[in-house]
Protein backbone atom coordinates (compact mmCIF):
# COMPACT_ATOMS: atom_id res chain seq x y z
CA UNK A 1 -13.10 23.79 19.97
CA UNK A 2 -10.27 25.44 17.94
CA UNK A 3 -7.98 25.00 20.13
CA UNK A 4 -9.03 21.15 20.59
CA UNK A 5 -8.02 21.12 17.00
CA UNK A 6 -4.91 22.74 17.13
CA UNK A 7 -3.84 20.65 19.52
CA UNK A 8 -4.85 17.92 16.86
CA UNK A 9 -2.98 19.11 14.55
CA UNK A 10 0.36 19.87 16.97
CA UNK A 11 -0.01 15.95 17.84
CA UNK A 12 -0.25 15.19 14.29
CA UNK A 13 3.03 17.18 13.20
CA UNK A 14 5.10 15.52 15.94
CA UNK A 15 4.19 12.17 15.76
CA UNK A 16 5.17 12.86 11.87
CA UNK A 17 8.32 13.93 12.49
CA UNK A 18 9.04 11.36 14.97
CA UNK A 19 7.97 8.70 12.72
CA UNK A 20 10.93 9.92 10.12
CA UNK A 21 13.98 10.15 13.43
CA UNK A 22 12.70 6.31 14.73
CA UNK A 23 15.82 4.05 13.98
CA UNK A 24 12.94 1.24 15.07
CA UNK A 25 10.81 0.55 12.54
CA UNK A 26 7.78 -1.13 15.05
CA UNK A 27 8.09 2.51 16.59
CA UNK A 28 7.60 4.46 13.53
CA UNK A 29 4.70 2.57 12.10
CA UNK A 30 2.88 3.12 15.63
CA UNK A 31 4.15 7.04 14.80
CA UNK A 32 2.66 6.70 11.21
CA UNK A 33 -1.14 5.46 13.04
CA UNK A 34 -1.35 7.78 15.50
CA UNK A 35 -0.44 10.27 12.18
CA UNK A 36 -3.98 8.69 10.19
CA UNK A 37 -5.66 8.39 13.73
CA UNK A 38 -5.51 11.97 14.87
CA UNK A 39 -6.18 12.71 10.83
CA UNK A 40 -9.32 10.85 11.11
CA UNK A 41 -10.07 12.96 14.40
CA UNK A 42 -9.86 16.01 12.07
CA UNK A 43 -12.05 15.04 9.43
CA UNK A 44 -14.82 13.94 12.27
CA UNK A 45 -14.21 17.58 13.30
CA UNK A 46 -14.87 19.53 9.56
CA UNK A 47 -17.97 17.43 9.75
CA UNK A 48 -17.14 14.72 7.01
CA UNK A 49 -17.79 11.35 9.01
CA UNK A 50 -17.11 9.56 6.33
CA UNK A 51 -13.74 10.20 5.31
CA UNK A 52 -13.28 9.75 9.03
CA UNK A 53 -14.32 6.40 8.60
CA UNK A 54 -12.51 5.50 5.70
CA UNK A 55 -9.07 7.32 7.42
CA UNK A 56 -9.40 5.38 10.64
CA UNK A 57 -10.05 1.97 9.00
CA UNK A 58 -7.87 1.85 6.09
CA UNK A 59 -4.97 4.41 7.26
CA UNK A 60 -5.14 3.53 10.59
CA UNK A 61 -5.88 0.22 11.12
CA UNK A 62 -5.08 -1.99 7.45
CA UNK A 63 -2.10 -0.04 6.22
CA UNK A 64 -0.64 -0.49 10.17
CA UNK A 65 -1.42 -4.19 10.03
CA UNK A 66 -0.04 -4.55 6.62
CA UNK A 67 3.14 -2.33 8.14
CA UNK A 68 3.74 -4.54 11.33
CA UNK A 69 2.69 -7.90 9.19
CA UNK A 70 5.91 -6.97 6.67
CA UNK A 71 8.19 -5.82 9.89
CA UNK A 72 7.68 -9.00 11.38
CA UNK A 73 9.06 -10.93 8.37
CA UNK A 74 11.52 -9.12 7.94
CA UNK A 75 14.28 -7.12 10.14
CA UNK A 76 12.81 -4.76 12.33
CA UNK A 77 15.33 -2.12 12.63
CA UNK A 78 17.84 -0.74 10.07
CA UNK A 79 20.65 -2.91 8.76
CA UNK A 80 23.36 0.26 9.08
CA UNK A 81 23.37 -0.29 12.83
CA UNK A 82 24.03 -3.80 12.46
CA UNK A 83 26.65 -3.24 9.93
CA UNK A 84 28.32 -0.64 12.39
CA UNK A 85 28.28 -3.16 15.35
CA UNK A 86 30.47 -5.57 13.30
């Protein structure tokens, strides 16, 4: 079980990290889920359902939606590169 939970945590650090290197935004709010999914997967471990709950709905699911919803109106990756190409 501990080592379940490492492994947990060891997804949870690089999907972190990744989610700061993406130049693609759409990538690094999928990062930024998986982040308050395998969070949520933690909690359901230290027995507080719960907070589980509350993680996988609001940080995983609303705050991605909201994420995605403001990517889509706007550009989705960084202006520099754009700038660069010109």
């Amino acid at each position: 079980m501990i080592l379940f939970q490492f492994f947990l945590v060891l997804v949870m650090i690089v999907a972190a990290v990744s989610a700061a290197v993406f130049r693609d935004l759409m990538n690094s709010v999928i990062a930024c889920a998986l982040v308050s999914l395998m969070a949520s997967i933690i909690f359901y471990f230290l027995q507080a359902p719960d907070v589980a709950m509350a993680e996988a709905s609001i940080g995983a699911g609303l705050t991605t939606a909201i994420f995605i919803l403001a990517i889509h109106r706007t550009a989705r990756e960084e202006e520099e590169e754009n700038e660069k190409a010109d």
